[in-house]
N, C-alpha and C. Protein backbone atom coordinates (compact mmCIF):
# COMPACT_ATOMS: atom_id res chain seq x y z
N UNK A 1 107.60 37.20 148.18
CA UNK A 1 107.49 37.09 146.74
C UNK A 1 106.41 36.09 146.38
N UNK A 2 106.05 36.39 145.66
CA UNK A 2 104.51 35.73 144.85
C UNK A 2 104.64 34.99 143.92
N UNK A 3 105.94 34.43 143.18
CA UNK A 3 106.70 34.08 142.32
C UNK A 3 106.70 32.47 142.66
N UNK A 4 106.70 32.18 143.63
CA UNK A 4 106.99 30.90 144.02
C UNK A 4 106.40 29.46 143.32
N UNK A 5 104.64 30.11 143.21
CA UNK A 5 104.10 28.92 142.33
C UNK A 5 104.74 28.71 140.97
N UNK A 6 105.10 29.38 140.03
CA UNK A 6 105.47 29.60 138.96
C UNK A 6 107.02 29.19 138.61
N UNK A 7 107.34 29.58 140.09
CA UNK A 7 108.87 28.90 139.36
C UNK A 7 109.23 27.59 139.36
N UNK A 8 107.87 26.54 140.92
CA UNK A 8 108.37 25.47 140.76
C UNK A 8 107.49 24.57 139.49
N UNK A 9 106.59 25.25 139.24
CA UNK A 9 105.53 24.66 137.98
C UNK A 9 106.50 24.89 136.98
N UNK A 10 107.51 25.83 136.85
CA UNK A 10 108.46 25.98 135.00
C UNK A 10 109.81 24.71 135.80
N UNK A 11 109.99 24.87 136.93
CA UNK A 11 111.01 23.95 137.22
C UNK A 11 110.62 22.91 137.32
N UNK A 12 109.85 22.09 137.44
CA UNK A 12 108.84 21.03 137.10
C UNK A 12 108.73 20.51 135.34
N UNK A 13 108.22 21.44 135.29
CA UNK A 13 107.76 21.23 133.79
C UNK A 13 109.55 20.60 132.90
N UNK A 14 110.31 22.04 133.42
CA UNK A 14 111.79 21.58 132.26
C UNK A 14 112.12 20.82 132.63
N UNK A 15 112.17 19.92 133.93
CA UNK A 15 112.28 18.81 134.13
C UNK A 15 111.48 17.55 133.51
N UNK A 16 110.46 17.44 133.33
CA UNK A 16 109.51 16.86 132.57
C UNK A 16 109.82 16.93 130.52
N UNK A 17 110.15 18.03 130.95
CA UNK A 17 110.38 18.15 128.99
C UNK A 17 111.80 17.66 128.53
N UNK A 18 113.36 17.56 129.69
CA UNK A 18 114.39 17.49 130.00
C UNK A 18 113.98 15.85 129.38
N UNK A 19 113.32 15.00 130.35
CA UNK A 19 112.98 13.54 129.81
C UNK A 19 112.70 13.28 128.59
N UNK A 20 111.48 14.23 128.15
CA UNK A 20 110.69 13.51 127.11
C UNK A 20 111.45 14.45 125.99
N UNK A 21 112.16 14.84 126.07
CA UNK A 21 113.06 15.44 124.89
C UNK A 21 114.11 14.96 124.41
N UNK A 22 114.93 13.86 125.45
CA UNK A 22 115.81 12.59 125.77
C UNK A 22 114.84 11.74 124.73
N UNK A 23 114.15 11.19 125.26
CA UNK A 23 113.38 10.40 124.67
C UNK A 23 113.26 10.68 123.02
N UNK A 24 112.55 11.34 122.67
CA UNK A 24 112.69 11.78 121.60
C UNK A 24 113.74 11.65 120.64
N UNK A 25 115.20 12.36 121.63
CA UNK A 25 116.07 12.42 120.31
C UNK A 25 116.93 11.09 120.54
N UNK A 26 116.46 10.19 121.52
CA UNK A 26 117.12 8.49 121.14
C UNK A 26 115.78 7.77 119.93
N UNK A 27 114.81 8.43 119.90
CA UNK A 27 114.24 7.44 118.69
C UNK A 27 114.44 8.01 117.79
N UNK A 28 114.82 9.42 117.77
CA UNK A 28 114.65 9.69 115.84
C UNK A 28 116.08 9.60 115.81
N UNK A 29 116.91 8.94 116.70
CA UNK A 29 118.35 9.14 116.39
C UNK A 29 118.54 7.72 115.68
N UNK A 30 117.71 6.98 116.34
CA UNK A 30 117.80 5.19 116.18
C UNK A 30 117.23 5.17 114.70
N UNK A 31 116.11 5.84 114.54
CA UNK A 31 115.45 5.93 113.06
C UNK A 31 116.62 6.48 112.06
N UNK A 32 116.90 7.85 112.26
CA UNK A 32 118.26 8.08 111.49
C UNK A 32 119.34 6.71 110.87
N UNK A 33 119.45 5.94 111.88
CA UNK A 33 120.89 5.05 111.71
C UNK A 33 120.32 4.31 111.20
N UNK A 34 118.81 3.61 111.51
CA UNK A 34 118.26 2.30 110.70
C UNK A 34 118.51 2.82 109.40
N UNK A 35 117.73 3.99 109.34
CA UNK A 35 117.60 4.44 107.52
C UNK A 35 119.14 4.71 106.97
N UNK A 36 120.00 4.81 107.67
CA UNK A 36 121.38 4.76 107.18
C UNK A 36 122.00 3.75 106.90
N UNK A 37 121.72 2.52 107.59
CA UNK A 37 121.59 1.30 107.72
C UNK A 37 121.08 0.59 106.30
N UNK A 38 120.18 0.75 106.14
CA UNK A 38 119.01 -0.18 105.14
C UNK A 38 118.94 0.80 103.80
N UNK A 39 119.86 2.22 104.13
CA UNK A 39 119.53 3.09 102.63
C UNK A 39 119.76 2.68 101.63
N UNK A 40 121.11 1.44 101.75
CA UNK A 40 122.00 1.51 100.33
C UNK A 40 121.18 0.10 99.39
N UNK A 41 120.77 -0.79 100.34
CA UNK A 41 120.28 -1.84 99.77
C UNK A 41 118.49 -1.53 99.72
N UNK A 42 117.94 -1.17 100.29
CA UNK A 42 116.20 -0.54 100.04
C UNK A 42 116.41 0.55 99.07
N UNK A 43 117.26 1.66 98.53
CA UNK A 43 116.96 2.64 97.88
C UNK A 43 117.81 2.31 96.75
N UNK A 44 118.50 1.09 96.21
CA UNK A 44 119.11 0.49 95.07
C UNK A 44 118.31 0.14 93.68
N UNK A 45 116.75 0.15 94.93
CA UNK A 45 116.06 -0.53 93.10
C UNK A 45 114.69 0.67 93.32
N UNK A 46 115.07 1.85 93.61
CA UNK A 46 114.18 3.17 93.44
C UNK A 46 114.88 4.02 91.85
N UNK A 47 113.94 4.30 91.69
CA UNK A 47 114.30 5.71 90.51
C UNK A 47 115.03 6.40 90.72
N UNK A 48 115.55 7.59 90.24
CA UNK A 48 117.03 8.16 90.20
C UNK A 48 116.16 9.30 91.77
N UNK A 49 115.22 9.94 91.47
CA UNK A 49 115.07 11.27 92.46
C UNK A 49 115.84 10.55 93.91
N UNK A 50 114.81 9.51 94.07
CA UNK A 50 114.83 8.32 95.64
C UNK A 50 115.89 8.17 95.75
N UNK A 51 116.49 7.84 94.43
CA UNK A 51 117.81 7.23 94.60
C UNK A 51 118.88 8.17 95.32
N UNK A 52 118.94 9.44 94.67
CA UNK A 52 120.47 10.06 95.13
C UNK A 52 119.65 10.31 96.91
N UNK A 53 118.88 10.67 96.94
CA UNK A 53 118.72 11.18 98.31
C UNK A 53 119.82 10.54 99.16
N UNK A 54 120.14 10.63 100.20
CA UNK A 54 121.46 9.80 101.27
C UNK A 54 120.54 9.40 102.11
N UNK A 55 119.75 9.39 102.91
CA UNK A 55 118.44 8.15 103.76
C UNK A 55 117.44 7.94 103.51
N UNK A 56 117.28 6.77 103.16
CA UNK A 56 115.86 6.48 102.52
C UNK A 56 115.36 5.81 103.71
N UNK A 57 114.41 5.85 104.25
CA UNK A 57 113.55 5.55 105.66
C UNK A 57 112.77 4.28 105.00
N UNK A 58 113.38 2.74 105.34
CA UNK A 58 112.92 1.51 104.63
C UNK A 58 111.45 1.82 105.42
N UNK A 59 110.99 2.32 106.76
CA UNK A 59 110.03 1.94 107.32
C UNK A 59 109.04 3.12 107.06
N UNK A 60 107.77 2.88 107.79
CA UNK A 60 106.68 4.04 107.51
C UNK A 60 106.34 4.82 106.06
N UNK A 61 106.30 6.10 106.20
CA UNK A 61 105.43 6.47 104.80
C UNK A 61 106.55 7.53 104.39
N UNK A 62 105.66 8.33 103.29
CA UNK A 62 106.56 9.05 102.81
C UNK A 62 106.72 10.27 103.53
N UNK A 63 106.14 10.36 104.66
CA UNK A 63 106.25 11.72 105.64
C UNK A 63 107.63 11.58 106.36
N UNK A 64 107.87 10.02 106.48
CA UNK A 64 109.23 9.82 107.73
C UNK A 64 110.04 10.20 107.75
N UNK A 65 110.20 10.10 106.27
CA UNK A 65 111.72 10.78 106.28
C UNK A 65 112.16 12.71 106.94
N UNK A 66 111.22 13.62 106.67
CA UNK A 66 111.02 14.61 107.30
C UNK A 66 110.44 15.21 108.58
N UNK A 67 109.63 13.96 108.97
CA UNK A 67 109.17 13.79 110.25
C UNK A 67 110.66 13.50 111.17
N UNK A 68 111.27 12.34 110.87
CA UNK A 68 112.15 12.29 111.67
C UNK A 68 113.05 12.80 112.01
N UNK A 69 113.79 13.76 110.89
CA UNK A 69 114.96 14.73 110.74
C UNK A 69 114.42 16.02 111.92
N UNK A 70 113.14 16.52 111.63
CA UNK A 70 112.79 17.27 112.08
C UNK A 70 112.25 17.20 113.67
N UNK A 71 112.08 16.26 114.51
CA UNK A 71 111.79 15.30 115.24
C UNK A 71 113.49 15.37 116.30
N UNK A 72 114.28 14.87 115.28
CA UNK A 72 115.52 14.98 115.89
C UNK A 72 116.23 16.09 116.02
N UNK A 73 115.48 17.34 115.04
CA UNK A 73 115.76 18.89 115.43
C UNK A 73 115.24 19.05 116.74
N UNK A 74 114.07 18.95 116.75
CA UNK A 74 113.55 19.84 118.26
C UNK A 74 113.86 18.86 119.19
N UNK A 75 114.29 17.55 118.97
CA UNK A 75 114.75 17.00 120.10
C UNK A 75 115.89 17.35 121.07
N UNK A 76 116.99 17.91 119.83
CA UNK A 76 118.22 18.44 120.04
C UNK A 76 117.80 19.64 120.86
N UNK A 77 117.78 20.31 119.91
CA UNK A 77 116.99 22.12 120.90
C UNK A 77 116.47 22.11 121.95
N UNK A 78 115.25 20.90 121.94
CA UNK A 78 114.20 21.03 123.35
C UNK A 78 114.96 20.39 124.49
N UNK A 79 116.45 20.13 124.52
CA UNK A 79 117.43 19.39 125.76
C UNK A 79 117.93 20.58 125.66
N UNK A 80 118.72 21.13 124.69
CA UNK A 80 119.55 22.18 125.29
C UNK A 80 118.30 23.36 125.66
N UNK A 81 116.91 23.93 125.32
CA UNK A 81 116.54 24.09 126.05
C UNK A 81 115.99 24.10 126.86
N UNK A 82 115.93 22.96 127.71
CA UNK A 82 115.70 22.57 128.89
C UNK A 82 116.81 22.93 130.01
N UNK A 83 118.02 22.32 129.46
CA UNK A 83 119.13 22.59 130.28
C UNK A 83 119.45 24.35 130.70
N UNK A 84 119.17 25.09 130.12
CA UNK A 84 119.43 26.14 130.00
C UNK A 84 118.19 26.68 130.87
N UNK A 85 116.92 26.43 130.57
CA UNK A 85 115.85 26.94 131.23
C UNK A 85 116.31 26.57 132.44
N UNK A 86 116.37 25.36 133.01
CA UNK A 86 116.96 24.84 134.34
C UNK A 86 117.40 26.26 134.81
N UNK A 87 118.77 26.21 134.44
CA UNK A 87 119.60 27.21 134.61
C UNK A 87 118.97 28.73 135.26
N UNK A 88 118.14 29.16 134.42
CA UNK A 88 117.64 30.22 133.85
C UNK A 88 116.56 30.72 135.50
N UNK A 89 116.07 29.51 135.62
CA UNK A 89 114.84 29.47 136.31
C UNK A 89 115.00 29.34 137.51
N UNK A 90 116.51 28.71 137.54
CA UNK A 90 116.62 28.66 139.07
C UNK A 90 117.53 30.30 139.86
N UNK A 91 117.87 30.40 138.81
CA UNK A 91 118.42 32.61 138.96
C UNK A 91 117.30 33.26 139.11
N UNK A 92 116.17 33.40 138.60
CA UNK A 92 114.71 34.01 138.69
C UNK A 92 114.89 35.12 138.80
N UNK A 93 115.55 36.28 137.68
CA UNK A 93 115.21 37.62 137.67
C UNK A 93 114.99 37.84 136.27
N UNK A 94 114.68 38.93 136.11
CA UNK A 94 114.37 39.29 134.56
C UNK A 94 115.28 38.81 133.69
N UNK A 95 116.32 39.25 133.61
CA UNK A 95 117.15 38.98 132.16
C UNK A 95 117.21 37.06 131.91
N UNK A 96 117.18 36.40 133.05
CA UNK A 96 117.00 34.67 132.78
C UNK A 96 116.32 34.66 132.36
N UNK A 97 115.05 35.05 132.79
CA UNK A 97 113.97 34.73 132.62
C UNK A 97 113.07 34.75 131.22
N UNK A 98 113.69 36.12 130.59
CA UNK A 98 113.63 36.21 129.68
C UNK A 98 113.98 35.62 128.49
N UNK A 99 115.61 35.29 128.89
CA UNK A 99 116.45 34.15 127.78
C UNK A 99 115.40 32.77 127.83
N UNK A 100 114.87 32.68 129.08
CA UNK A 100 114.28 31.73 129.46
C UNK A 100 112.82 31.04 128.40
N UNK A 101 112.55 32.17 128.48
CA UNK A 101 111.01 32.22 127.91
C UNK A 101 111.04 32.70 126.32
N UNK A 102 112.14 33.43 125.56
CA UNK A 102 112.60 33.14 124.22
C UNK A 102 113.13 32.34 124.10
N UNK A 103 113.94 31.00 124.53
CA UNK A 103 114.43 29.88 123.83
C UNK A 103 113.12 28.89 123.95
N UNK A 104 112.13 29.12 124.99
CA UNK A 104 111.13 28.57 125.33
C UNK A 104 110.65 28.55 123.95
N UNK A 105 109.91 29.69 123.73
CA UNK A 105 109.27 30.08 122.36
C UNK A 105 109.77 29.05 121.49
N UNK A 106 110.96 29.28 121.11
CA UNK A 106 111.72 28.73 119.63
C UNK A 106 111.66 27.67 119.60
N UNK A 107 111.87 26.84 121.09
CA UNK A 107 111.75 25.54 121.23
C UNK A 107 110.19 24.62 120.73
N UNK A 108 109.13 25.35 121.57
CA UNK A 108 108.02 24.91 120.89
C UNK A 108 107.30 25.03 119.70
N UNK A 109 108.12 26.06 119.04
CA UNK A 109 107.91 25.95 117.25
C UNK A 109 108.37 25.30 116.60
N UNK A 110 109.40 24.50 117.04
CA UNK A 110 109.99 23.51 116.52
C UNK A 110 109.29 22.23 116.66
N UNK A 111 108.87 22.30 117.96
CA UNK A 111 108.53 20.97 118.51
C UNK A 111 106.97 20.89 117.74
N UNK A 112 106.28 22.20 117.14
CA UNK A 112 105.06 22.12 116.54
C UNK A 112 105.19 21.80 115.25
N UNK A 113 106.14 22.20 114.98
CA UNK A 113 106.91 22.06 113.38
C UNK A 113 106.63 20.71 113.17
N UNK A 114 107.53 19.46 113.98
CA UNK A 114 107.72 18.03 114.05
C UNK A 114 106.54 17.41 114.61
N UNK A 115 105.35 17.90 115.31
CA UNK A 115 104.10 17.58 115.72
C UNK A 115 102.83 17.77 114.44
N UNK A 116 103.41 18.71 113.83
CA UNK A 116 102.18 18.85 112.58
C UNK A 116 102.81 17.58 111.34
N UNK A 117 104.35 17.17 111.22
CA UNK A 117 104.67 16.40 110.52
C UNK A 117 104.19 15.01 111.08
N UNK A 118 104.57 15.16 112.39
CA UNK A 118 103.84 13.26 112.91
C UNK A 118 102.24 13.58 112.74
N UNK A 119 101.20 14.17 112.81
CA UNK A 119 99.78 14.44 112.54
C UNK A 119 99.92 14.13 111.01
N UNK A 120 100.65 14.41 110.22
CA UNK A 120 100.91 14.25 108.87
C UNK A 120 101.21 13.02 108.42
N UNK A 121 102.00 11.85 109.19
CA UNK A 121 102.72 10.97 108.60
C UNK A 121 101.45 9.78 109.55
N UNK A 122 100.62 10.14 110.21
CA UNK A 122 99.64 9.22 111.00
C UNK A 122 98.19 9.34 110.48
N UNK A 123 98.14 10.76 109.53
CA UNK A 123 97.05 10.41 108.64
C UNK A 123 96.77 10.18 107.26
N UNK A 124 98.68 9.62 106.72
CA UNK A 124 99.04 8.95 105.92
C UNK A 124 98.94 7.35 105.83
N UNK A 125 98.82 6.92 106.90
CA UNK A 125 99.02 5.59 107.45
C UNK A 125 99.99 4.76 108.32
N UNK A 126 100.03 3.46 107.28
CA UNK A 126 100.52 2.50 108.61
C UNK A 126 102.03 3.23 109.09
N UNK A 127 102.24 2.67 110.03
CA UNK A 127 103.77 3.10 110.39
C UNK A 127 104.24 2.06 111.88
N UNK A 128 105.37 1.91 111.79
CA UNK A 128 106.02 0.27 112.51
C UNK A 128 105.72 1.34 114.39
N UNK A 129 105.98 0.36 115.00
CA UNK A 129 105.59 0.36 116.72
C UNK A 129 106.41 1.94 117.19
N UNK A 130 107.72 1.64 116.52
CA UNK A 130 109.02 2.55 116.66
C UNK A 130 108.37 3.94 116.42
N UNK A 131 108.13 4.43 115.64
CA UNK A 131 107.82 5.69 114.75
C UNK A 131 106.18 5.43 115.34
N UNK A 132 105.62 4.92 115.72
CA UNK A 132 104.11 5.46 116.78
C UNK A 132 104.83 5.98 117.82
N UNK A 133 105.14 5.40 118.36
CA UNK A 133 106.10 5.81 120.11
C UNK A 133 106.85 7.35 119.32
N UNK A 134 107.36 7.49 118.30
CA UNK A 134 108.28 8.70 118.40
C UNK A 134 106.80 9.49 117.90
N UNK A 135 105.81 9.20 117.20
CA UNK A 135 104.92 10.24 117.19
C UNK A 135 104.09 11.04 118.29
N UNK A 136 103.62 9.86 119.17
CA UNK A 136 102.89 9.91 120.32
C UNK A 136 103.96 10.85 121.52
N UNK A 137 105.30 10.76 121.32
CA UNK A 137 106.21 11.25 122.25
C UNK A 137 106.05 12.99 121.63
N UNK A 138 106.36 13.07 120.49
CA UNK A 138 105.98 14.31 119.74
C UNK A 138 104.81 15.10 120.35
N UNK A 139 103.89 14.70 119.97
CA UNK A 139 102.81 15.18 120.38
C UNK A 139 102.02 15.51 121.80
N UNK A 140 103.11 14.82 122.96
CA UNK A 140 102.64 14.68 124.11
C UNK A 140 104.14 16.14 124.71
N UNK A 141 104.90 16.34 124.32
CA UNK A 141 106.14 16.68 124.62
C UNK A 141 105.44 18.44 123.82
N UNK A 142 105.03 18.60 123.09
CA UNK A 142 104.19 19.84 122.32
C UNK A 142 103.51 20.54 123.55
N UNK A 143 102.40 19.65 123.58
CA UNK A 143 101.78 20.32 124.70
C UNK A 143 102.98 20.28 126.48
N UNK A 144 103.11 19.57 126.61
CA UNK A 144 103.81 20.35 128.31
C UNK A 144 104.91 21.32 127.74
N UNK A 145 105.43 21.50 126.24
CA UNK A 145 106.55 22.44 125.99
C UNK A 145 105.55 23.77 126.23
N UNK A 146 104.18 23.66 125.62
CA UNK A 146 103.53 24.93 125.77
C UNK A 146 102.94 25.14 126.80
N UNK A 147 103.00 24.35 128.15
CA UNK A 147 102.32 24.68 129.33
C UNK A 147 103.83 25.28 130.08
N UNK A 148 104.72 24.72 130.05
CA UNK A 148 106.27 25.21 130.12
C UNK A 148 106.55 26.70 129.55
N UNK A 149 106.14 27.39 128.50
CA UNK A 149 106.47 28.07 128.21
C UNK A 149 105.32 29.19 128.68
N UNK A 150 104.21 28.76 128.82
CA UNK A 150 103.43 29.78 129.78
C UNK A 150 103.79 29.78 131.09
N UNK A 151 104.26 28.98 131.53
CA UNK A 151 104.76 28.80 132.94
C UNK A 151 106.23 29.86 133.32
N UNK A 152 106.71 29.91 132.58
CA UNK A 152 107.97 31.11 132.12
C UNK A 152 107.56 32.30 131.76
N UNK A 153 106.53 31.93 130.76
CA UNK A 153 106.12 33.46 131.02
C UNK A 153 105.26 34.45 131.99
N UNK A 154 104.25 33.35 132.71
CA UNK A 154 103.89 33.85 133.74
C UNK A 154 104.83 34.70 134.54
N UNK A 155 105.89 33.89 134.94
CA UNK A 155 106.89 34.54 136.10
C UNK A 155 107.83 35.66 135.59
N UNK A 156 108.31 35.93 134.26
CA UNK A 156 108.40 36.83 133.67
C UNK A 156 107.44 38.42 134.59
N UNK A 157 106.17 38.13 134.01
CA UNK A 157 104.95 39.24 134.35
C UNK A 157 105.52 39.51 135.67
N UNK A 158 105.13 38.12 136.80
CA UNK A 158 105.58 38.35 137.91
C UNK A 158 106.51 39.14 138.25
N UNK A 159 108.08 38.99 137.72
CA UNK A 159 109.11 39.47 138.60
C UNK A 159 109.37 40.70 137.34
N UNK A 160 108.68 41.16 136.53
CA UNK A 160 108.51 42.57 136.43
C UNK A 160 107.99 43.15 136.97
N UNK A 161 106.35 42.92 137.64
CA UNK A 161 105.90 43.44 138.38
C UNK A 161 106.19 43.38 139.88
N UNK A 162 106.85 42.62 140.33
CA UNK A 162 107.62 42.74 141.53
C UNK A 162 108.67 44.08 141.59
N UNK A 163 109.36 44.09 140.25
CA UNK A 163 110.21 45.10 140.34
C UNK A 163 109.66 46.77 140.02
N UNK A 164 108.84 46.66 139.50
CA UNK A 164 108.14 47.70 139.50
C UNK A 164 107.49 48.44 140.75
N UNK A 165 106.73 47.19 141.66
CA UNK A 165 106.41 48.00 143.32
C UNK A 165 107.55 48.07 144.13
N UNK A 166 108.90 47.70 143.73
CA UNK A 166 109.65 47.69 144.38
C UNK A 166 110.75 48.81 144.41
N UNK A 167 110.38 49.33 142.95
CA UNK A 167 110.91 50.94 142.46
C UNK A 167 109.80 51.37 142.90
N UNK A 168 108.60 51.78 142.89
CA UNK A 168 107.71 52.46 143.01
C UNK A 168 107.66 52.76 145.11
N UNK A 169 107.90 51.64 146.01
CA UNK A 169 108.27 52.49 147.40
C UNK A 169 109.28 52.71 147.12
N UNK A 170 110.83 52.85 146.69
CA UNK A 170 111.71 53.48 146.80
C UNK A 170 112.06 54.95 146.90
């Protein structure tokens, strides 16, 4: 089988994205609680809109607050799918592979979703040490999600076309 490079480059990779997807959803989780933290006394002397909102993000700009929610979406998703790709990748026949490489997908639209918001909230301005690190993690975690998800799909091609010469001498 010819499959071999591919499965340990996607088993590699979800291992790699397994981390930095951890990562991820402990800072926008920590950001969450600060702004839960600091909402009631920072968003007390805002106007009524600011006001009812339920987290007001004392730190960074006005992107954070959606940057981070969203941030802590694909953080969530991009672990469970990681865990699952794991799974997926180490079975290596079509139907994993497949689940494999559609949660793949979904995962990195998300993770582009929360990558075009940190590009958004960094060419807004300043923003504290915390929320650089969760941007820079964003944006670095984007790209290996999409070298990951070509990496799945490569082997996809593969072990269709494996099964195809393999009906075809039968």
């Amino acid at each position: 089988m010819a499959s071999g490079g591919s499965k340990s480059a996607a088993f590699m990779l979800l291992m790699l994205n397994l981390g930095l997807y951890f990562i991820v959803t402990v800072i926008a989780s920590w950001a969450v609680n600060h702004g839960v933290d600091r909402a009631r006394e920072t968003a007390s002397v805002l106007s009524l809109p600011a006001h009812i909102f339920p987290i007001f993000f004392p730190m960074g700009n006005m992107a954070t607050g959606f940057f981070v929610i969203f941030s802590l979406i694909a953080g969530v998703v991009g672990m469970a799918t990681s865990l699952s790709g794991i799974q997926n990748v180490l079975e290596w026949d079509a139907p994993n592979l497949h689940s494999a490489a559609a949660s793949s997908l979904i995962s990195w639209a998300l993770t582009l979703l929360s990558m075009g918001l940190a590009c958004k909230e960094i060419n807004l301005g300043w923003t504290e040490a915390n929320l650089r690190t969760l941007e820079v993690m964003t944006i670095i975690v984007s790209g290996t999600q999409l070298l990951c998800t070509g990496a799945i799909h490569v082997g996809v091609g593969e072990t269709i076309s494996d099964q195809r010469n393999h009906l075809g001498r039968v």
